[in-house]
Every structure is written in structure tokens, then in C-alpha cells.
N, C-alpha and C. Protein backbone atom coordinates (compact mmCIF):
# COMPACT_ATOMS: atom_id res chain seq x y z
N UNK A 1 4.30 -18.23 -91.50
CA UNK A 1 4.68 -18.93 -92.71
C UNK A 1 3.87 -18.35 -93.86
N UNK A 2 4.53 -18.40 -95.46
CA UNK A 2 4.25 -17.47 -96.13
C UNK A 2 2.98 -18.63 -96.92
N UNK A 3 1.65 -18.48 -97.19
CA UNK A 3 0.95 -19.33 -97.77
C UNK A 3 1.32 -20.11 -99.19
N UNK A 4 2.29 -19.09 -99.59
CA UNK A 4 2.88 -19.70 -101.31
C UNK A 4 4.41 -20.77 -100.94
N UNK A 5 4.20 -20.77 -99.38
CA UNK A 5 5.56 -22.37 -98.88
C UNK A 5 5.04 -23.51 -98.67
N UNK A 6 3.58 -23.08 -98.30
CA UNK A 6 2.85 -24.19 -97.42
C UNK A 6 3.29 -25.34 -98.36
N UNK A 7 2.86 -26.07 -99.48
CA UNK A 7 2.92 -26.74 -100.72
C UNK A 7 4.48 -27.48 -100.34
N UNK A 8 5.11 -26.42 -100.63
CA UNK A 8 6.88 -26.74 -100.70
C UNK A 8 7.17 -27.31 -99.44
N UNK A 9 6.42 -26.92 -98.45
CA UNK A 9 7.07 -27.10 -97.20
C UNK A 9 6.26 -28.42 -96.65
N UNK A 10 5.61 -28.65 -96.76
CA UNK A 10 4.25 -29.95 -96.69
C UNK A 10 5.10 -30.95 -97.22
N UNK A 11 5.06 -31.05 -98.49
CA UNK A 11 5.89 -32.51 -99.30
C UNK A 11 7.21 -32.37 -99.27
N UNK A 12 8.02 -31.68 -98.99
CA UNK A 12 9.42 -31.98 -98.57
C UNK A 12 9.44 -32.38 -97.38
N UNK A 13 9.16 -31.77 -96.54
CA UNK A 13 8.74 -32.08 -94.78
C UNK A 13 8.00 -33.62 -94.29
N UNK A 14 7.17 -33.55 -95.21
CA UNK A 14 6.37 -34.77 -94.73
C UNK A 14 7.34 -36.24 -95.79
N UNK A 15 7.94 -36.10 -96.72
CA UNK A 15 8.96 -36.95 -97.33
C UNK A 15 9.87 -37.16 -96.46
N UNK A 16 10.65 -36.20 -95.74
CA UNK A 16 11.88 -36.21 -94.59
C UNK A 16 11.58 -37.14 -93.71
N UNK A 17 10.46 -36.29 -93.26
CA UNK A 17 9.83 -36.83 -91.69
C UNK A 17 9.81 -38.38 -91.95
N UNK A 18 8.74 -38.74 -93.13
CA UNK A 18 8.73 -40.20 -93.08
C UNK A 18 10.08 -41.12 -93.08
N UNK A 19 11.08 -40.75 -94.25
CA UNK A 19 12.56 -41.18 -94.35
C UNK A 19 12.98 -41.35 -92.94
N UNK A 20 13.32 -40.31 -92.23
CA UNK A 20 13.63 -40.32 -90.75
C UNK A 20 13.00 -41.29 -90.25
N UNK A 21 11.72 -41.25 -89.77
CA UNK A 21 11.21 -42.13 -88.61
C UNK A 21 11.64 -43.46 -89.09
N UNK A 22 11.34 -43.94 -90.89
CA UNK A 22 11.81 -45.20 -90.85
C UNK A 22 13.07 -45.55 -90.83
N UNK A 23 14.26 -44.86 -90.34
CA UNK A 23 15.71 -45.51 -90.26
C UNK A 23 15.54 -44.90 -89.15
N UNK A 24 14.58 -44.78 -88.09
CA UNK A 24 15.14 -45.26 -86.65
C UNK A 24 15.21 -46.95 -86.26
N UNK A 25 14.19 -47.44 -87.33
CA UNK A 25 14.51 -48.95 -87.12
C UNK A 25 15.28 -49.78 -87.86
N UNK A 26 16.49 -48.82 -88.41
CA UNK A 26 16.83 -49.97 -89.25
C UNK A 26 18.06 -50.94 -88.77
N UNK A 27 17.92 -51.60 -89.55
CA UNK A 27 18.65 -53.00 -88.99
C UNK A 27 19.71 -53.15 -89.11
N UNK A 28 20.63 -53.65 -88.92
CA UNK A 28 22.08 -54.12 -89.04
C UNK A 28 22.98 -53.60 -90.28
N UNK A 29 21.78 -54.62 -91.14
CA UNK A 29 22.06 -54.43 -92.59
C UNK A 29 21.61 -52.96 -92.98
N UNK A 30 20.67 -52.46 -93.16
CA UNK A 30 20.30 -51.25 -93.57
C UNK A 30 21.73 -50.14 -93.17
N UNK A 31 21.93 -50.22 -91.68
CA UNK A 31 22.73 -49.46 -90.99
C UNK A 31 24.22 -49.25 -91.54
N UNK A 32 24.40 -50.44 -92.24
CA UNK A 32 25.90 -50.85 -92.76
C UNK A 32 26.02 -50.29 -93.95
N UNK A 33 25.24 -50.27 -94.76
CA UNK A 33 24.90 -49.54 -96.01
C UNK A 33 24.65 -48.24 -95.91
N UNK A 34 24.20 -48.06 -95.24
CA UNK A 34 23.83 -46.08 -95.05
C UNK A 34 25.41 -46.33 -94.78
N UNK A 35 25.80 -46.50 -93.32
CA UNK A 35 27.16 -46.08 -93.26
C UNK A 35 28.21 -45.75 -94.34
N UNK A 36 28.04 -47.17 -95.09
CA UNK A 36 29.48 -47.20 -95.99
C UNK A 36 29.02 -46.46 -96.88
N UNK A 37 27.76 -46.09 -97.37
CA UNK A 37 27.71 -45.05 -98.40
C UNK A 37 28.37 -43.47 -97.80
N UNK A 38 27.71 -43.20 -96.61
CA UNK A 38 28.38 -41.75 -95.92
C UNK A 38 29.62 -41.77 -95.84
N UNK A 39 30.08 -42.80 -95.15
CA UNK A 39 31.57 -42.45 -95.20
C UNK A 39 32.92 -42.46 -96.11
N UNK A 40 32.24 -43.49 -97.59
CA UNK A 40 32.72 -43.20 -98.82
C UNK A 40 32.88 -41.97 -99.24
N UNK A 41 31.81 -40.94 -98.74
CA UNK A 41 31.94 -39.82 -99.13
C UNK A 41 32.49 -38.80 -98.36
N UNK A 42 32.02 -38.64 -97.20
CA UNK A 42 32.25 -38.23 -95.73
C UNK A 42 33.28 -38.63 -94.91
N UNK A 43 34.30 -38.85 -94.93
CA UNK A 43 35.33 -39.62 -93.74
C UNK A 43 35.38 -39.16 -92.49
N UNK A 44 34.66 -38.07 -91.98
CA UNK A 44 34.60 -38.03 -90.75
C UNK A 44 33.60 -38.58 -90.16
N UNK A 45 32.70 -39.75 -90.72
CA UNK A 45 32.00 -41.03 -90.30
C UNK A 45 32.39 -42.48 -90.52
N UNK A 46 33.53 -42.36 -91.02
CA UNK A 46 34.47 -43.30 -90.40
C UNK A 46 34.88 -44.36 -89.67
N UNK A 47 34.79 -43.89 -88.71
CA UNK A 47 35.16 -44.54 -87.37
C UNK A 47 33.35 -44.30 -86.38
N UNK A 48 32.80 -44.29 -86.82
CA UNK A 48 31.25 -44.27 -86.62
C UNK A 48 30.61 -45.46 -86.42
N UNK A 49 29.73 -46.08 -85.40
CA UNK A 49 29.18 -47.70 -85.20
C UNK A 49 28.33 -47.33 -86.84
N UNK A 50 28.14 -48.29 -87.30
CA UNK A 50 27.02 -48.25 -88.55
C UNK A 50 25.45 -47.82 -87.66
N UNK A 51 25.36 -48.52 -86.69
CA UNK A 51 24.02 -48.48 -86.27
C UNK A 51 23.47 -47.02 -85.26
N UNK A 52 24.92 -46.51 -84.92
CA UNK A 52 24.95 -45.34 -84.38
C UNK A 52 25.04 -44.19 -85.33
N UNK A 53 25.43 -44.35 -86.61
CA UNK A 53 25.38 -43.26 -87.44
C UNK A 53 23.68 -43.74 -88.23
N UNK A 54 22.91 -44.75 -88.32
CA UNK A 54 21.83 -45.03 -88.48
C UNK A 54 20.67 -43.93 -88.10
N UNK A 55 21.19 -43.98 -86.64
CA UNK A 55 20.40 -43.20 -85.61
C UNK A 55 20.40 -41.84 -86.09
N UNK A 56 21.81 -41.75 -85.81
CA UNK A 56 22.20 -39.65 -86.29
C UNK A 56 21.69 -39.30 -87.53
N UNK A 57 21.58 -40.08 -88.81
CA UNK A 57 20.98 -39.75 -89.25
C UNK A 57 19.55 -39.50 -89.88
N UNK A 58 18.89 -40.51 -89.22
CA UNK A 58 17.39 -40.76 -88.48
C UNK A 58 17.01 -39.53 -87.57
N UNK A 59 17.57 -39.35 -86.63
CA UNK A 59 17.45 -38.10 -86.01
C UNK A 59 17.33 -36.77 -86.71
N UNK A 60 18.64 -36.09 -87.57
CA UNK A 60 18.71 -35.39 -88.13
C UNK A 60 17.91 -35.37 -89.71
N UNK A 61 17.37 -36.22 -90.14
CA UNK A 61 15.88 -36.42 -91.19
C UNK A 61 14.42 -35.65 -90.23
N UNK A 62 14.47 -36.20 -89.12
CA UNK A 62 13.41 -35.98 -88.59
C UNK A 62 13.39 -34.21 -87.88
N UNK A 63 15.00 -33.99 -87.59
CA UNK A 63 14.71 -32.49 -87.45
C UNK A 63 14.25 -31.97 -88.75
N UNK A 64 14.97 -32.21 -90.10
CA UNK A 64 14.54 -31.53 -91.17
C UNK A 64 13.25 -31.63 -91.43
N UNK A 65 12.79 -32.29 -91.23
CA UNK A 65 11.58 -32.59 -91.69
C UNK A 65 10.86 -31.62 -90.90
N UNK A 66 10.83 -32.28 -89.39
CA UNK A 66 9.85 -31.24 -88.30
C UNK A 66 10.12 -29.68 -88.64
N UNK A 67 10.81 -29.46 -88.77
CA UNK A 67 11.12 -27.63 -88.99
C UNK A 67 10.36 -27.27 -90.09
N UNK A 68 10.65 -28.20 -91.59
CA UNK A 68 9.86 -27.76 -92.33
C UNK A 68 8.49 -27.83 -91.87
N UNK A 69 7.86 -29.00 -91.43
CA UNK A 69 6.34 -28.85 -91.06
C UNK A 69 6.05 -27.85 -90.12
N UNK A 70 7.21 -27.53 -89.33
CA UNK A 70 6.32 -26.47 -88.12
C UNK A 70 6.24 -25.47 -88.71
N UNK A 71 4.57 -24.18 -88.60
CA UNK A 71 4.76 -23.10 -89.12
C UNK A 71 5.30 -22.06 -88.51
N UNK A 72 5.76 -22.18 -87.34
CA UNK A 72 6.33 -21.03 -86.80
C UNK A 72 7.96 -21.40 -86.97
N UNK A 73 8.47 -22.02 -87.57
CA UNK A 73 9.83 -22.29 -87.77
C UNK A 73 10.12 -21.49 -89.11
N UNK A 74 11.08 -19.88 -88.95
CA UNK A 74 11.02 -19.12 -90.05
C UNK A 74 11.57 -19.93 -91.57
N UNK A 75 11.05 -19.45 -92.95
CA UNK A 75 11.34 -20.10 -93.72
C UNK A 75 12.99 -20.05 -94.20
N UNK A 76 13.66 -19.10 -94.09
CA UNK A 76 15.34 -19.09 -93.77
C UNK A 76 16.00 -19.96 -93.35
N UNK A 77 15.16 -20.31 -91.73
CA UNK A 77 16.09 -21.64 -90.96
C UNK A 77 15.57 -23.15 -91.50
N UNK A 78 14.40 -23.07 -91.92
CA UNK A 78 13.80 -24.16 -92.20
C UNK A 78 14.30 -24.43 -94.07
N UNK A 79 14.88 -22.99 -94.85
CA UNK A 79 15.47 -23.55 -96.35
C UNK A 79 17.02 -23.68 -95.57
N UNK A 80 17.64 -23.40 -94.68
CA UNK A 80 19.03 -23.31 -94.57
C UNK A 80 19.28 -25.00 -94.42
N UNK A 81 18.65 -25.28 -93.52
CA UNK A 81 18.21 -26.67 -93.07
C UNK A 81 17.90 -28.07 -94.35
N UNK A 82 16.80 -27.48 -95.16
CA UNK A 82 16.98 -28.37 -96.35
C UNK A 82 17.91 -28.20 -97.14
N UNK A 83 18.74 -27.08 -97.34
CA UNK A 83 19.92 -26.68 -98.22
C UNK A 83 20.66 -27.73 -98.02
N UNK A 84 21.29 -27.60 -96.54
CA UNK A 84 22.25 -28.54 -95.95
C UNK A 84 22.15 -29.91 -96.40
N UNK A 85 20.55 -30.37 -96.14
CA UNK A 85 20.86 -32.20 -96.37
C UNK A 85 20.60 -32.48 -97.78
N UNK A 86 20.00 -31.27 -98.49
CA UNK A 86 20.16 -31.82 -99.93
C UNK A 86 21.35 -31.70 -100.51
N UNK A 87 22.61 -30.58 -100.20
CA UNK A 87 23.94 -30.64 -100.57
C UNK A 87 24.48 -32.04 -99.93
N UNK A 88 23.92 -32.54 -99.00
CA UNK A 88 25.21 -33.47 -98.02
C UNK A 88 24.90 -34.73 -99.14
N UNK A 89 23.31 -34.72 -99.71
CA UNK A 89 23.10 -36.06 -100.62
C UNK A 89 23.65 -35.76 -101.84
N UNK A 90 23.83 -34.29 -102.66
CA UNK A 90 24.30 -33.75 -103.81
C UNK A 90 25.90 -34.23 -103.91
N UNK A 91 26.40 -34.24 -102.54
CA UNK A 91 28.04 -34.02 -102.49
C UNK A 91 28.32 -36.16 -102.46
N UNK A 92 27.18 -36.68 -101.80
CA UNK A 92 26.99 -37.79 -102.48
C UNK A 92 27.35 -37.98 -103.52
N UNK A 93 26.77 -38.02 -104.07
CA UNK A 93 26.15 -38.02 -105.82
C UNK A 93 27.35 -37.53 -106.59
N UNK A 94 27.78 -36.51 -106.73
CA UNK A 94 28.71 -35.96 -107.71
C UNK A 94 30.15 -36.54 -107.06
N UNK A 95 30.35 -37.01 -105.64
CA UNK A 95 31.41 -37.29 -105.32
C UNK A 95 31.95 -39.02 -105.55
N UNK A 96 30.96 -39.80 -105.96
CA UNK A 96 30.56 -41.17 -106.11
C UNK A 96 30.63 -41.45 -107.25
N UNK A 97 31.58 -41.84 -108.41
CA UNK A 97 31.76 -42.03 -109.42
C UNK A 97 31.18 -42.96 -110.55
N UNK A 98 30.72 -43.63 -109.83
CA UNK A 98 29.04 -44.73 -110.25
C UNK A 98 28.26 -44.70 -110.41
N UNK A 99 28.09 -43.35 -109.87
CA UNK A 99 26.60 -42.54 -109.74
C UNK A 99 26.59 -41.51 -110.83
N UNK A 100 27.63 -41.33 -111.95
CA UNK A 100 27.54 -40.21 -112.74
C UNK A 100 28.08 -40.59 -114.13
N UNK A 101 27.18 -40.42 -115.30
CA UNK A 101 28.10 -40.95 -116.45
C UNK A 101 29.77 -40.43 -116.61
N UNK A 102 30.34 -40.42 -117.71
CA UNK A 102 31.71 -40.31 -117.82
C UNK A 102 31.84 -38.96 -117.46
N UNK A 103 31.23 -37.58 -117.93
CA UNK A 103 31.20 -36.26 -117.64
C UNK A 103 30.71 -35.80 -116.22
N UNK A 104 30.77 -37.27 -115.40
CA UNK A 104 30.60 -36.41 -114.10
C UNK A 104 29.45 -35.75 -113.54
N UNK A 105 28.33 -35.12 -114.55
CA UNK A 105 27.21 -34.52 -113.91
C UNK A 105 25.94 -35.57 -114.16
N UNK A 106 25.91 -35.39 -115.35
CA UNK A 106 24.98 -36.69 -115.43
C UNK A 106 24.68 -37.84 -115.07
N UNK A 107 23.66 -37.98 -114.33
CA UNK A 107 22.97 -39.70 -113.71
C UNK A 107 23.54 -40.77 -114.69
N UNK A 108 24.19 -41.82 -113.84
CA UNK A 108 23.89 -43.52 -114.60
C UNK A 108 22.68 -43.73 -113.78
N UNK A 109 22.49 -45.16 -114.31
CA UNK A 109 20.92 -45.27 -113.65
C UNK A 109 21.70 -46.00 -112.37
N UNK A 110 22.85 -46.16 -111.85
CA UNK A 110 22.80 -46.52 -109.90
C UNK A 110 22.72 -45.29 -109.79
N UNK A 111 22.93 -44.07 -110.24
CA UNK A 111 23.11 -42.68 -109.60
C UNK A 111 21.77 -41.76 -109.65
N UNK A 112 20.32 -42.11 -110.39
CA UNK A 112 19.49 -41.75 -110.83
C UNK A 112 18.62 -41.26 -109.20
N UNK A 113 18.63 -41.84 -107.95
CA UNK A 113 17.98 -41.99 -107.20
C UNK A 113 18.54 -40.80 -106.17
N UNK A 114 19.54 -40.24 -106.21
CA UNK A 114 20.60 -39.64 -105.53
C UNK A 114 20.29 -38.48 -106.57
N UNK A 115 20.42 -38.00 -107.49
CA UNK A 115 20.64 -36.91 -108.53
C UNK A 115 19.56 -36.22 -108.70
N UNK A 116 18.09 -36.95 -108.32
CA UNK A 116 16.93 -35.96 -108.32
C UNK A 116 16.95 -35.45 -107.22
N UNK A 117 17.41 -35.94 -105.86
CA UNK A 117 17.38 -35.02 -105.03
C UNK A 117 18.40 -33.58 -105.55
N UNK A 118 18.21 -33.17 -106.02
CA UNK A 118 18.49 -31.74 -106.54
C UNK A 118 17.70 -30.75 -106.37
N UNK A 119 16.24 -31.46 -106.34
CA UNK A 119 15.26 -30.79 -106.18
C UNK A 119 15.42 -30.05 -104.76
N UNK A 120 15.83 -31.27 -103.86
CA UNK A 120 15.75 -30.94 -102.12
C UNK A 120 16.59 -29.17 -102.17
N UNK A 121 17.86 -29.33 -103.19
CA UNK A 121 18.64 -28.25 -103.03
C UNK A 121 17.97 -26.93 -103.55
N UNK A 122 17.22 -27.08 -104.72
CA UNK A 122 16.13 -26.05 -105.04
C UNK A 122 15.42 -26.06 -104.21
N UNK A 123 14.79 -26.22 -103.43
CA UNK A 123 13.65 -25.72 -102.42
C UNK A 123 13.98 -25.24 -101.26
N UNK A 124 14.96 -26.16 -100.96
CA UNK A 124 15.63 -25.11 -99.81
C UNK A 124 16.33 -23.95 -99.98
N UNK A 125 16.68 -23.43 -101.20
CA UNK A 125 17.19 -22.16 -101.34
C UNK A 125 16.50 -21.36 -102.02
N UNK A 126 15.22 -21.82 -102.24
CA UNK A 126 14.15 -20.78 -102.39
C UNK A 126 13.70 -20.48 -101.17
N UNK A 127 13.15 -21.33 -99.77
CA UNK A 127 12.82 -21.16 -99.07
C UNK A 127 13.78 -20.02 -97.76
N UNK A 128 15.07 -20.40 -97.86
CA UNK A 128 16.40 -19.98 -97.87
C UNK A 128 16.42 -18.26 -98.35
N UNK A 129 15.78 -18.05 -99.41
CA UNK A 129 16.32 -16.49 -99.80
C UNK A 129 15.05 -16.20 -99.77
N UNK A 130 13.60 -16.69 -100.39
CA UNK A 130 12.44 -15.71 -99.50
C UNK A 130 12.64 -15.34 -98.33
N UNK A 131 13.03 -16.17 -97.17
CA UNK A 131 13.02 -15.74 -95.89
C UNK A 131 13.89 -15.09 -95.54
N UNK A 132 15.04 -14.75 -96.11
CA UNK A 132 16.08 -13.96 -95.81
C UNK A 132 15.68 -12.39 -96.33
N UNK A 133 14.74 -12.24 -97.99
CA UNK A 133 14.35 -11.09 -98.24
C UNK A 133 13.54 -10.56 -97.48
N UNK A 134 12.63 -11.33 -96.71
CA UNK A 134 10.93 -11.02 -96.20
C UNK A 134 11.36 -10.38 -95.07
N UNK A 135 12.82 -10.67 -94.50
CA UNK A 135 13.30 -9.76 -93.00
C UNK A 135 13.85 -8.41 -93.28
């Protein structure tokens, strides 16, 4: 791992990781809400238990996360990886019409919380094309 990721890869990683572990417990309610937000956007979660797509995506926080923290996980697979879940929350966001003033790109404040993850999408595609140049 390249010493100028450590930083990037530390507080995105260790933000994930935590997100993850705490919606392995979430509850009924929590579960129902993640759901109906994903599949508002997503329809191939759908037909998904709320509490079973809870999990999957509890699970899949906690891979992102772990990859970023591990240092032997190259920085390519580990930005391809944050690319992914910061587009899947981006495609949220811009696809959710509540979440964006009248022009569509811009945050309302329900959409404010969803729209900085933008950042997630910048870091992973820095991390993403260093590691793709460095090979």
C-alpha cells in the first residue's frame, strides 16, 4: 500500500466498517427503511425480506470497508470497490427526486446526507486509477 492512501484509506474504511457492523443489528424498523429506500431506486430488491437485504447490505459495508483497511488488498480493487458503493448511494441520490432541488443536481436538505457521499466516489477513483497506473 502506497503511504500517500494510508489517510484515504483509514477514514473511508474505518467509516464503512463501522456503518456495516452497525446494520448487522438492525431492527425491523431500520431494515424496512433501508429496504424501501434501495428498492425505490434499485428494483431488483424488490421482492427482498427487508431484514435479509439489512444483512446483504451490512455484509457488503463490511467487505468495503475491510479491503480498504487491509494493506495488502491492491489499491485498484480496494478504489473499484469504493467506486461501486459510492455510485450505488450517488444513483440514490440523483435518482430520488426529494433529494435534489428542481435542477436535479443540487441537494434539498432531505437529500443533503446522500449527496456528500460524492466524496466516497472521489476516493475511490483516485484510489481506482493510482492503482491501475502503479501496475
Amino acid at each position: 500500500m502506497s503511504l500517500s492512501h494510508v489517510p484515504l484509506r483509514l477514514a473511508t474504511g474505518a467509516f464503512i466498517l463501522n456503518a456495516g457492523l452497525g446494520k448487522l443489528k438492525a431492527d425491523e424498523q431500520t431494515a424496512q427503511f433501508l429496504h424501501g429506500s434501495a428498492a425505490a431506486t434499485y428494483p431488483v430488491f424488490a421482492d427482498m425480506e427487508p431484514k435479509q437485504f439489512a444483512k446483504l447490505l451490512a455484509v457488503s459495508e463490511i467487505a468495503v470497508g475491510a479491503a480498504l483497511l487491509i494493506p495488502v488488498v491492491p489499491a485498484s480493487v480496494a478504489g473499484a470497490a469504493l467506486t461501486g458503493f459510492g455510485s450505488s448511494l450517488m444513483g440514490m441520490y440523483l435518482k430520488t427526486p426529494s433529494m435534489t432541488e428542481d435542477d436535479g443536481i443540487r441537494p434539498s436538505q432531505e437529500g443533503t446526507a446522500l449527496a456528500k457521499d460524492v466524496w466516497l466516489v472521489g476516493a475511490g477513483l483516485t484510489l481506482l486509477t493510482q492503482g491501475l497506473r502503479r501496475r
